[in-house]
Protein backbone atom coordinates (compact mmCIF):
# COMPACT_ATOMS: atom_id res chain seq x y z
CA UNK A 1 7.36 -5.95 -30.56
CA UNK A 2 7.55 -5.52 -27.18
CA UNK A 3 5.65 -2.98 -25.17
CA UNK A 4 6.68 -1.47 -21.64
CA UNK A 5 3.38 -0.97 -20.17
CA UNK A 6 1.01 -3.61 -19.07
CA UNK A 7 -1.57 -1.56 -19.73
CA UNK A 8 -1.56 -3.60 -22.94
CA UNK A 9 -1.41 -7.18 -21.44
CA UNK A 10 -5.09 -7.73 -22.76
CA UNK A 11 -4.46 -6.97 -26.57
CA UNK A 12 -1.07 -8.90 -26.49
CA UNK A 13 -3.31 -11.86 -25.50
CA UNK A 14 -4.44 -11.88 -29.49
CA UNK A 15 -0.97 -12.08 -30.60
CA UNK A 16 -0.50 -8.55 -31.59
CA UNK A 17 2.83 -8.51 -29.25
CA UNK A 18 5.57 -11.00 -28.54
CA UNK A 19 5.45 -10.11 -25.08
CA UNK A 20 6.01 -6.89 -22.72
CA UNK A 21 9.09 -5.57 -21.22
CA UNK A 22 8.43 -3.15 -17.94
CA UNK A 23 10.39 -2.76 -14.62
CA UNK A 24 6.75 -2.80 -12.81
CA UNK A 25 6.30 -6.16 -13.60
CA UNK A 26 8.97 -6.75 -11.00
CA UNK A 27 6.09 -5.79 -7.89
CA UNK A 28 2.54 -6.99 -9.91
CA UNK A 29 3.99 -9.82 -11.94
CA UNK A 30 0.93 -11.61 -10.49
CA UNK A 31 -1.71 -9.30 -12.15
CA UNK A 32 -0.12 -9.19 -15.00
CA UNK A 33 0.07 -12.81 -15.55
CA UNK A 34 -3.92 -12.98 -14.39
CA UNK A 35 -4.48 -10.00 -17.35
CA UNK A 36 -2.62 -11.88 -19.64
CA UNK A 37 -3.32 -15.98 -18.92
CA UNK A 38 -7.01 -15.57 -18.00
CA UNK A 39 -8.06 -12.42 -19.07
CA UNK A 40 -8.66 -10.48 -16.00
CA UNK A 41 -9.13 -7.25 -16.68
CA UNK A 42 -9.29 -6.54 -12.82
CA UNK A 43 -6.28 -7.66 -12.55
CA UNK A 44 -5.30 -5.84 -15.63
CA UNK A 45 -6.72 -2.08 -13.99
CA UNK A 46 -4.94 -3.02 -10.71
CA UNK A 47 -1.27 -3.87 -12.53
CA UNK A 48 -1.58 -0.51 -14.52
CA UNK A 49 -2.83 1.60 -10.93
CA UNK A 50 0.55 0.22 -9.57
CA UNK A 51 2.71 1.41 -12.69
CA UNK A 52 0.87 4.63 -12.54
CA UNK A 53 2.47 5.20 -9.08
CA UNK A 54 5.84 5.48 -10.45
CA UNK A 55 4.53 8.61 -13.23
CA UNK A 56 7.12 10.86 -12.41
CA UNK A 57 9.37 9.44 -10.55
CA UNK A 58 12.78 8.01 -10.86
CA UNK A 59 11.45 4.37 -11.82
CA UNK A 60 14.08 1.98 -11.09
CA UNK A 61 14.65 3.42 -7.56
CA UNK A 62 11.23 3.74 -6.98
CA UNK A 63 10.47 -0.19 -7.80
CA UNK A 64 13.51 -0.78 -5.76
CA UNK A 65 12.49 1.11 -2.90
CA UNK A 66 8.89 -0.50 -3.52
CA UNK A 67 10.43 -4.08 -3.34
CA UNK A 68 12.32 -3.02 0.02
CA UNK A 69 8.78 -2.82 1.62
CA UNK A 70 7.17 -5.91 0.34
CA UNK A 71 9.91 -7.71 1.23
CA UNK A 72 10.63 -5.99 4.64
CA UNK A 73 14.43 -5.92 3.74
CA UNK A 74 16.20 -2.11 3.21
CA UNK A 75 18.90 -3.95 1.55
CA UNK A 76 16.43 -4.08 -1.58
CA UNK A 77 16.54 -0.02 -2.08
CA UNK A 78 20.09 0.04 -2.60
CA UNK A 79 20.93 1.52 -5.46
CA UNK A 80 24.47 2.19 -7.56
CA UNK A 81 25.43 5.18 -9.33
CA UNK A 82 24.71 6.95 -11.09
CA UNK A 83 21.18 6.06 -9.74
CA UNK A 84 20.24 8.07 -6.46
CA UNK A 85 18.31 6.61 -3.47
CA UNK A 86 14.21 6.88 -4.06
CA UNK A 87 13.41 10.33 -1.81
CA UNK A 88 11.29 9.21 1.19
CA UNK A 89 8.24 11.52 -0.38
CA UNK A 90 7.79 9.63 -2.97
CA UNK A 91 8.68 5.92 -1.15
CA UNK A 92 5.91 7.14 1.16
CA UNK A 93 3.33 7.69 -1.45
CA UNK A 94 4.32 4.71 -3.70
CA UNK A 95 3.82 2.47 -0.80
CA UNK A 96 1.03 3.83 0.50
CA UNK A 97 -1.00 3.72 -2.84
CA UNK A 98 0.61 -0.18 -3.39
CA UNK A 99 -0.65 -0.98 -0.02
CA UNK A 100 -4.41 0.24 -1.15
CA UNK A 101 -4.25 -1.42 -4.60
CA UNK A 102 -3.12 -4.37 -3.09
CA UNK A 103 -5.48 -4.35 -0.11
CA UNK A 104 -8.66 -4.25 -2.54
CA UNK A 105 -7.38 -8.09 -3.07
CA UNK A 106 -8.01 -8.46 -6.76
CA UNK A 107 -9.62 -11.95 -7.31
């Protein structure tokens, strides 16, 4: 089974999943490997606060949107039909609360 959340990255450490499948993972892939390899379950609570700021919202143009900013390239938000362009409302909050998680610099 596969779960899309990494909210369960700690359980699937026992074997209880053969891995997890979630679009988030493309902007705290780093956490999520901490949560899983090691453990972390600050790393863990940091990876789920970034899904959490895609509740919603249109997901896959909000992670694209959300990859435009880390990687300081607009080209990144582009998005094909029939997806439509992540509204600047919600860019503005998604990157504003990644920014904060992110800033708290999980160990």
């Amino acid at each position: 089974m596969f779960p899309s959340t990494e909210a369960v990255l700690l359980e699937a450490r026992g074997g209880a999943f053969a891995g997890c499948i979630s679009a988030t993972a493309n902007v705290n892939s780093d956490l999520c490997a901490r949560a899983y390899h090691r453990g972390d379950a600050a790393a863990l609570e940091a990876a789920v606060a970034i899904r959490r700021l895609f509740e919603g919202r249109a997901l896959v143009p909000g992670v694209k949107a959300l990859l435009a900013h880390i990687h300081d390239d607009a080209a990144w938000a582009q998005v094909m039909p029939p997806l439509a362009v992540f509204p600047a409302a919600d860019r503005a909050a998604v990157v504003s609360g990644y920014d904060q998680v992110r800033a708290k610099r999980v160990a």
